[in-house]
Protein backbone atom coordinates (compact mmCIF):
# COMPACT_ATOMS: atom_id res chain seq x y z
CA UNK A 1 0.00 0.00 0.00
CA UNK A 2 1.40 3.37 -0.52
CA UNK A 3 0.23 7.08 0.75
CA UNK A 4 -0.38 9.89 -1.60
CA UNK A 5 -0.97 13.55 -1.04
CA UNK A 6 -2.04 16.34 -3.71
CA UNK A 7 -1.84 19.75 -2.17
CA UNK A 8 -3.29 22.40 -4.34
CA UNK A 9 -3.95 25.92 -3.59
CA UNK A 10 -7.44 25.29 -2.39
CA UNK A 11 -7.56 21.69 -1.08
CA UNK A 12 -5.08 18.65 -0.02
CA UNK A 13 -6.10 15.05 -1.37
CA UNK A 14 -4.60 12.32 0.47
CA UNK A 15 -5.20 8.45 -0.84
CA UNK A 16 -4.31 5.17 -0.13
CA UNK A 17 -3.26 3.51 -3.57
CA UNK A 18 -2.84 -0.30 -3.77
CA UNK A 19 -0.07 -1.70 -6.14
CA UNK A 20 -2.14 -1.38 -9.31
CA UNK A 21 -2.70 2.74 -8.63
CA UNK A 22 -6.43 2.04 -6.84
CA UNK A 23 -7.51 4.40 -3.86
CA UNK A 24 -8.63 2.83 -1.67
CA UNK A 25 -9.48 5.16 0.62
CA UNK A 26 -9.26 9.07 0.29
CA UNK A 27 -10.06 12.51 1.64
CA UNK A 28 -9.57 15.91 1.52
CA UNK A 29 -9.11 19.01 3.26
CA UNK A 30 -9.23 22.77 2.54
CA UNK A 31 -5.55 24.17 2.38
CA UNK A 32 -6.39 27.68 3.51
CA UNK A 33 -3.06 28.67 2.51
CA UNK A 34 -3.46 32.17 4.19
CA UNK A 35 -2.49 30.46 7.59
CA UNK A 36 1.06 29.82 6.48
CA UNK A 37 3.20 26.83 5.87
CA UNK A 38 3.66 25.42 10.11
CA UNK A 39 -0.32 25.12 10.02
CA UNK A 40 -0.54 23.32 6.52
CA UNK A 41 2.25 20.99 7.46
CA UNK A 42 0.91 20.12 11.16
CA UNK A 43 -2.32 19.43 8.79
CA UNK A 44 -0.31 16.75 6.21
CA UNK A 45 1.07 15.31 9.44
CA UNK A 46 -2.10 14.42 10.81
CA UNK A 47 -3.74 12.93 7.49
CA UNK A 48 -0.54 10.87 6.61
CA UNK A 49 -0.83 9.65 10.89
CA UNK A 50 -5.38 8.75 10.18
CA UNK A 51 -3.87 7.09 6.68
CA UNK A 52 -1.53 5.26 8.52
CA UNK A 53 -4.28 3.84 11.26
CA UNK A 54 -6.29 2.80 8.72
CA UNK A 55 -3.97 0.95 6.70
CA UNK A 56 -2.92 -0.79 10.11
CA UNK A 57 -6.35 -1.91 10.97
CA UNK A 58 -6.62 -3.42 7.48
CA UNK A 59 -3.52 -5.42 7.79
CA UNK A 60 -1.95 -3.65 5.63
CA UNK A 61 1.82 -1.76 5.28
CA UNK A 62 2.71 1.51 3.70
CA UNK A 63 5.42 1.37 1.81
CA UNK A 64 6.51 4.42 1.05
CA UNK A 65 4.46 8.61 1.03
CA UNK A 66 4.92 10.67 -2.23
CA UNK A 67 3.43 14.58 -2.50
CA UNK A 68 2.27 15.99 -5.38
CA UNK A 69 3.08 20.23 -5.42
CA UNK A 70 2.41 22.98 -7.33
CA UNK A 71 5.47 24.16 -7.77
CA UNK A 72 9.78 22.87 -7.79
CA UNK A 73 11.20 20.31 -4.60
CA UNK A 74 15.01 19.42 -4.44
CA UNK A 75 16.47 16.49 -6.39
CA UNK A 76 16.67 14.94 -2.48
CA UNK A 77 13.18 15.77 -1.99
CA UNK A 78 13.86 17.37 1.33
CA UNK A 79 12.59 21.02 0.50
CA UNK A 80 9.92 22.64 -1.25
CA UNK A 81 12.08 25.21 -3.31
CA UNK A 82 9.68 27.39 -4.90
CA UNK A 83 5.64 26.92 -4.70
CA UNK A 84 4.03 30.31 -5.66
CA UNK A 85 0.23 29.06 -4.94
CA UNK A 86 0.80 28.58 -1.58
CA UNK A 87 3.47 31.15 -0.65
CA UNK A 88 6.17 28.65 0.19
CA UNK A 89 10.12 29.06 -0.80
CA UNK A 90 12.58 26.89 0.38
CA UNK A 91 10.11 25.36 3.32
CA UNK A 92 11.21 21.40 4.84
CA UNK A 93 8.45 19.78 4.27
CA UNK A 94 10.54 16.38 3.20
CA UNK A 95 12.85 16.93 5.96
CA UNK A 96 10.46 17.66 8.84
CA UNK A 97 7.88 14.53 7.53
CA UNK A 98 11.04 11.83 7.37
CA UNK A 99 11.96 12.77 10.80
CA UNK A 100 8.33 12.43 11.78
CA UNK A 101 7.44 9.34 9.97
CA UNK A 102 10.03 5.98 9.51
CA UNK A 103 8.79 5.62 5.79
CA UNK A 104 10.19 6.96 2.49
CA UNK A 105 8.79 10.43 1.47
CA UNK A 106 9.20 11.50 -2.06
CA UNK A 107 8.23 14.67 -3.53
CA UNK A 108 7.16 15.79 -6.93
CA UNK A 109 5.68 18.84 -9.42
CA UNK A 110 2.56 17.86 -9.35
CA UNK A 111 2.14 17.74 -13.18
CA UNK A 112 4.84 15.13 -13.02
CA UNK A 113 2.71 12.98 -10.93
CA UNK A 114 -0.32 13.74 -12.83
CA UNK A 115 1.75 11.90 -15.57
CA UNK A 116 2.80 9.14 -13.35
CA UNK A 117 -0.92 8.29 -13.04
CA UNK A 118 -1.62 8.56 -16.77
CA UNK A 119 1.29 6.46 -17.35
CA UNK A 120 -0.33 3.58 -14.63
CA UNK A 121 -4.05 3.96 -15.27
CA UNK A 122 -4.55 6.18 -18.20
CA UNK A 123 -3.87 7.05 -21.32
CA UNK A 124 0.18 6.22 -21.87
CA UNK A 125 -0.45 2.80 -19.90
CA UNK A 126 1.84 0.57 -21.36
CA UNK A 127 4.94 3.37 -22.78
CA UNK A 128 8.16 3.82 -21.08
CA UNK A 129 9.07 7.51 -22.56
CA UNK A 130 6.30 9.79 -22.09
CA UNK A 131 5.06 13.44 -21.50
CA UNK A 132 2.59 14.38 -20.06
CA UNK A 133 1.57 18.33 -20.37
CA UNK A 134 -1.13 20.38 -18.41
CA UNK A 135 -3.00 23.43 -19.77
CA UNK A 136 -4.38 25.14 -16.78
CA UNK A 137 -4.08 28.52 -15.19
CA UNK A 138 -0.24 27.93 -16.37
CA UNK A 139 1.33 25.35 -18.20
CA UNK A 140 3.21 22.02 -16.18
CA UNK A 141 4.61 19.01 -17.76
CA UNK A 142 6.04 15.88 -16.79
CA UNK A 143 8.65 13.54 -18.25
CA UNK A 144 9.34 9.89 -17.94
CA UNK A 145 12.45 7.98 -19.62
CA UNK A 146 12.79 4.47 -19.44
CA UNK A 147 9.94 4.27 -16.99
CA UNK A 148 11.69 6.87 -14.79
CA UNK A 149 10.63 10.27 -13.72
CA UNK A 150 12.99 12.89 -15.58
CA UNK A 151 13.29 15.97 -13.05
CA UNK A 152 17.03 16.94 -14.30
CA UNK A 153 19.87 17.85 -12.02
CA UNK A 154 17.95 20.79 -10.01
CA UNK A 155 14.67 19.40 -10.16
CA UNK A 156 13.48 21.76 -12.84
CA UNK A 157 13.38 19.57 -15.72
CA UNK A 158 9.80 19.54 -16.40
CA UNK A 159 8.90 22.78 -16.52
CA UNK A 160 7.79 22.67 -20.11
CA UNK A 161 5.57 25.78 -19.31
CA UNK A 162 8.79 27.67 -19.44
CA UNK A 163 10.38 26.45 -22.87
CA UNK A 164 10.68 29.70 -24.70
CA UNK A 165 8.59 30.06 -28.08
CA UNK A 166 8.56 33.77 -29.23
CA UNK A 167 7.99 37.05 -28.08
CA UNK A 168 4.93 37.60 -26.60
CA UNK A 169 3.22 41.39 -25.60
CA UNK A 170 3.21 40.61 -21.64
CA UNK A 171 5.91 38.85 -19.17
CA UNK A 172 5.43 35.94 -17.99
CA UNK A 173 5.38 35.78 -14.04
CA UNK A 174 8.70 33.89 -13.76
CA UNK A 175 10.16 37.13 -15.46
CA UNK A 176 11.21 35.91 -18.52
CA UNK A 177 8.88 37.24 -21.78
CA UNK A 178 8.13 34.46 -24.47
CA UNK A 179 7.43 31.20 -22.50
CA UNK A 180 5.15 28.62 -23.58
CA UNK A 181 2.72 29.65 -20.40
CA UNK A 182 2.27 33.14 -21.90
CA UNK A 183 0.74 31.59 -24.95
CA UNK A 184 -0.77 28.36 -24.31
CA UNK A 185 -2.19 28.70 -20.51
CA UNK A 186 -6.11 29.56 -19.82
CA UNK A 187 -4.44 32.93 -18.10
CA UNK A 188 -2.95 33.62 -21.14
CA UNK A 189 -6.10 32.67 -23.78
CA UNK A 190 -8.55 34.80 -21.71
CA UNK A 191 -5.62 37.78 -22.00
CA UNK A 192 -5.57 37.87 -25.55
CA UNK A 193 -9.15 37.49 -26.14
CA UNK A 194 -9.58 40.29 -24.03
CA UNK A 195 -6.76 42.16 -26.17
CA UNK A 196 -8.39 41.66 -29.54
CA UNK A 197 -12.16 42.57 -27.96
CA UNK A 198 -10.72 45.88 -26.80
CA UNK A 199 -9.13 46.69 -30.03
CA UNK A 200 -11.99 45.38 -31.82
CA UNK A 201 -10.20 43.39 -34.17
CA UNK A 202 -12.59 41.10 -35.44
CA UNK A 203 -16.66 40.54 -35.00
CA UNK A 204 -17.58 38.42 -31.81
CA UNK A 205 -20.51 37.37 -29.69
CA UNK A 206 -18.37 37.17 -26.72
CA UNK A 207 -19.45 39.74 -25.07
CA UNK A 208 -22.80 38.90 -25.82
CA UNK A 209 -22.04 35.89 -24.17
CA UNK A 210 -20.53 37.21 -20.73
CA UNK A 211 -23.22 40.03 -20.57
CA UNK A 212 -20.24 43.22 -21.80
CA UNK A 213 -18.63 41.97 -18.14
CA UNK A 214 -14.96 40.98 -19.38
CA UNK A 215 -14.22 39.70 -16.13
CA UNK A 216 -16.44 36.83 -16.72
CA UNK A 217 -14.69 35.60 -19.55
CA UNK A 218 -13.05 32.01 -19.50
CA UNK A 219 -11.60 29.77 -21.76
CA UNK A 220 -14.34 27.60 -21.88
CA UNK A 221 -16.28 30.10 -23.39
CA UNK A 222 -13.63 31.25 -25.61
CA UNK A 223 -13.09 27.39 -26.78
CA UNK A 224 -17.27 26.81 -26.98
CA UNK A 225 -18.07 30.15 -29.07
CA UNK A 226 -14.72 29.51 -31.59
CA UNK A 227 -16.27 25.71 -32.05
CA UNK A 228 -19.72 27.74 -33.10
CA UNK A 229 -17.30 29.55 -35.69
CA UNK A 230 -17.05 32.86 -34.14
CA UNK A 231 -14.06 35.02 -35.68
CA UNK A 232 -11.96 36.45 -32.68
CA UNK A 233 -12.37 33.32 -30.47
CA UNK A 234 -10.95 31.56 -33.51
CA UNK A 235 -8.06 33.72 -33.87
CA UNK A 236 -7.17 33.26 -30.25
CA UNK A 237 -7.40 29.41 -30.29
CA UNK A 238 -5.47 28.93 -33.62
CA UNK A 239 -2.65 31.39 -31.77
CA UNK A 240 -2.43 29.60 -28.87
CA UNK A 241 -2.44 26.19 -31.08
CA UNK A 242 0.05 27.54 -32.97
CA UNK A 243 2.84 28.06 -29.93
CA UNK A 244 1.50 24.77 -28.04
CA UNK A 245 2.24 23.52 -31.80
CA UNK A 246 5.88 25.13 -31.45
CA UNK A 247 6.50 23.60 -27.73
CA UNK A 248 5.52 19.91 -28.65
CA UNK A 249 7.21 19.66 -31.77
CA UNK A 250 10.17 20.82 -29.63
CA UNK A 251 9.66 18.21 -27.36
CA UNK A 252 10.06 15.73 -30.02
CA UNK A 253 12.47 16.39 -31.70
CA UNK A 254 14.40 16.58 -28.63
CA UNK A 255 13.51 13.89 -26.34
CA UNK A 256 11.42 11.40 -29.19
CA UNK A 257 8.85 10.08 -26.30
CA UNK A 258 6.56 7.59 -27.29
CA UNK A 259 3.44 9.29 -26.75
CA UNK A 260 2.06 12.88 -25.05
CA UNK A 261 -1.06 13.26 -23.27
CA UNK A 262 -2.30 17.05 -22.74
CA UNK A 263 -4.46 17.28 -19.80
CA UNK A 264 -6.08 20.15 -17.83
CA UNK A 265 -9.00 22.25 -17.68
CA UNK A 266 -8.11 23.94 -21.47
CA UNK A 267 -7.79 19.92 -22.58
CA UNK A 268 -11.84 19.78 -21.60
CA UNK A 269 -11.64 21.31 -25.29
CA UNK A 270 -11.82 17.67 -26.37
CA UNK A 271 -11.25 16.77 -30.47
CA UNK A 272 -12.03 20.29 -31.33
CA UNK A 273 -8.56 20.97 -29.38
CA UNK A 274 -6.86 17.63 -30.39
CA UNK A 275 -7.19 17.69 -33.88
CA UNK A 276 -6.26 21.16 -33.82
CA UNK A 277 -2.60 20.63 -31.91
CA UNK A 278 -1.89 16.79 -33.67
CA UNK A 279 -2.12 19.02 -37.18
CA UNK A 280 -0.25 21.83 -35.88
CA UNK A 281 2.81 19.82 -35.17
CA UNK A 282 2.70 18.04 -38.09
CA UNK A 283 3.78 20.60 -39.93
CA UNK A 284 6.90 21.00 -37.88
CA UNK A 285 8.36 18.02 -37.12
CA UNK A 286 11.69 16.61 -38.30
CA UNK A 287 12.06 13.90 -40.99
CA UNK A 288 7.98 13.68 -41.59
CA UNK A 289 8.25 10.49 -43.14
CA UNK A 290 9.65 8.91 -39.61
CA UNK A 291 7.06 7.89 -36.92
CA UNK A 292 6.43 10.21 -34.58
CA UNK A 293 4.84 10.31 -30.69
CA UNK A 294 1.25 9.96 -30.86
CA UNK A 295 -0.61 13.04 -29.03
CA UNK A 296 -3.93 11.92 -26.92
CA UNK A 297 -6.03 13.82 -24.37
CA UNK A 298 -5.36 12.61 -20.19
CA UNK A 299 -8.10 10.08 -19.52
CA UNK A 300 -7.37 10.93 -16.14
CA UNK A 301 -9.44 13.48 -13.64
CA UNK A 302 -9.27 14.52 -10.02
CA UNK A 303 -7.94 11.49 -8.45
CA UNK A 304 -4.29 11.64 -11.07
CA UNK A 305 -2.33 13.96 -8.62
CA UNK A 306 -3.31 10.64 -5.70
CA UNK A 307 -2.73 8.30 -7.80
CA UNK A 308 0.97 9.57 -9.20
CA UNK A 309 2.04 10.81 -6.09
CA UNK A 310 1.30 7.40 -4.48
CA UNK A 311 3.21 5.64 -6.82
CA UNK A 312 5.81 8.16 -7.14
CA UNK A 313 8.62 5.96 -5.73
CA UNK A 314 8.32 3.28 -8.27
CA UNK A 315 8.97 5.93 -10.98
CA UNK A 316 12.24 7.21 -9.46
């Protein structure tokens, strides 16, 4: 049996995961990340302590805890470096939970884990080199060679969000201008749909749709009113195709996985989005008449980030 935790910005999800990445048993918490990182931590320590119990009174042994976070751990997986949703840098969460607990902690992006799961239950199953990218509020990505997670020699090698791709008219919030995030992220759809409405580039019904209130404006909308054929929504999706395009093909070309699954809120998009990205890096890759990584949506929802980080230790 193994113990894993998701802590997002608004809840934590803890699991217990049997050998073939089942939960059998979960629950969550709100994270109310406003009281600081001593409260969230005394908070982990208690779930992983009832998680414990309850494997125990099943007969049952944990074999090892992994943590899924938004945001970079050490190669060591002692500190949290950098998590910007919850205000921590450089906080000892892996430290302070192996001196509490006498079981192997591991800790991960958790995009990476979200690809773990995929990669155990979804839809790389079966593929040793895969990556697994998520279009949310930002952009996060996962890598795994030879049935390995790749992190690099900092932790940071995942953060496909950050592969530069062209100039773009705003920053992005790591400070760099031209990442993939800036482009290809919900954040950064809604921004230039909001861009072209103000400078009234092209007819739309969006703000029909969101009653002239911009603020109301997602990407779901954005996505839904292109698929009805509306002109500026259609501009915006084939621009942020076109640098999600860019990044992948990238991606091949250097690392050749054997498949990529995009997952995420913006994935909800379904074929419409699919199609879309598959066609866009067509016409990019290197030697087109080689085989190339097949592109598929996550089949995975809410339960990946358990799931991976559970079985986090068998990837690394």
């Amino acid at each position: 049996m193994y113990i894993g935790i998701d802590i997002g910005g608004t809840a934590i999800k803890i699991g217990l995961v049997d050998n073939e990445g089942n939960i059998v048993y979960k629950k969550q918490i709100d994270t109310k990340a406003q009281r600081g990182y001593s409260e969230i931590e005394k908070d982990i320590i208690s779930l992983i302590k009832s998680l414990l119990n309850i494997a125990e009174d099943n007969g049952s042994r944990v074999k090892s805890i992994g943590i899924g976070i938004p945001g970079i751990a050490d190669p060591e997986g002692n500190k949290v470096i950098y998590c910007t949703n919850l205000g921590w840098t450089n906080v000892p969460l892996g430290e302070n939970l192996k001196k509490e607990f006498d079981i192997p902690i591991y800790i991960e992006n958790d995009a990476t884990v979200a690809g773990i799961a995929e990669s155990i239950k979804g839809v790389t199953k079966g593929y040793k080199n895969s990556i697994f990218i998520t279009l949310g509020t930002g952009v996060g990505g996962g890598i795994i060679i030879d049935g390995k997670v790749y992190s690099g020699v900092h932790g940071i090698g995942s953060e496909i969000g950050h592969m530069i791709v062209g100039e773009n008219f705003y920053d992005c919030n790591c400070g760099n201008n031209g990442c993939l995030e800036t482009f290809s992220s919900a954040t950064a759809v809604i921004k230039y749909a909001k861009k072209l409405i103000e400078e009234e580039q092209c007819e739309t019904t969006l703000l029909e749709k969101v009653n002239n209130d911009l603020m109301k404006l997602n990407s779901k909308i954005i996505f839904d009113s292109a698929k009805e054929g509306d002109q500026l929504a259609n501009k915006v999706v084939d621009r942020m195709v076109r640098y999600l395009g860019i990044g992948i093909t990238n991606l091949i070309n250097v690392l050749d996985p054997d498949v990529i699954a995009i997952g995420g809120g913006v994935s909800k998009a379904g074929d419409f989005l699919l199609e879309k990205v598959r066609k866009e890096v067509s016409k990019y890759v290197l030697f087109k008449e080689v085989k190339h990584a097949e592109i598929f949506l996550a089949e995975l929802g809410n339960d990946a980030g358990i799931i991976g980080a559970a079985l986090l230790s068998e990837y690394k």
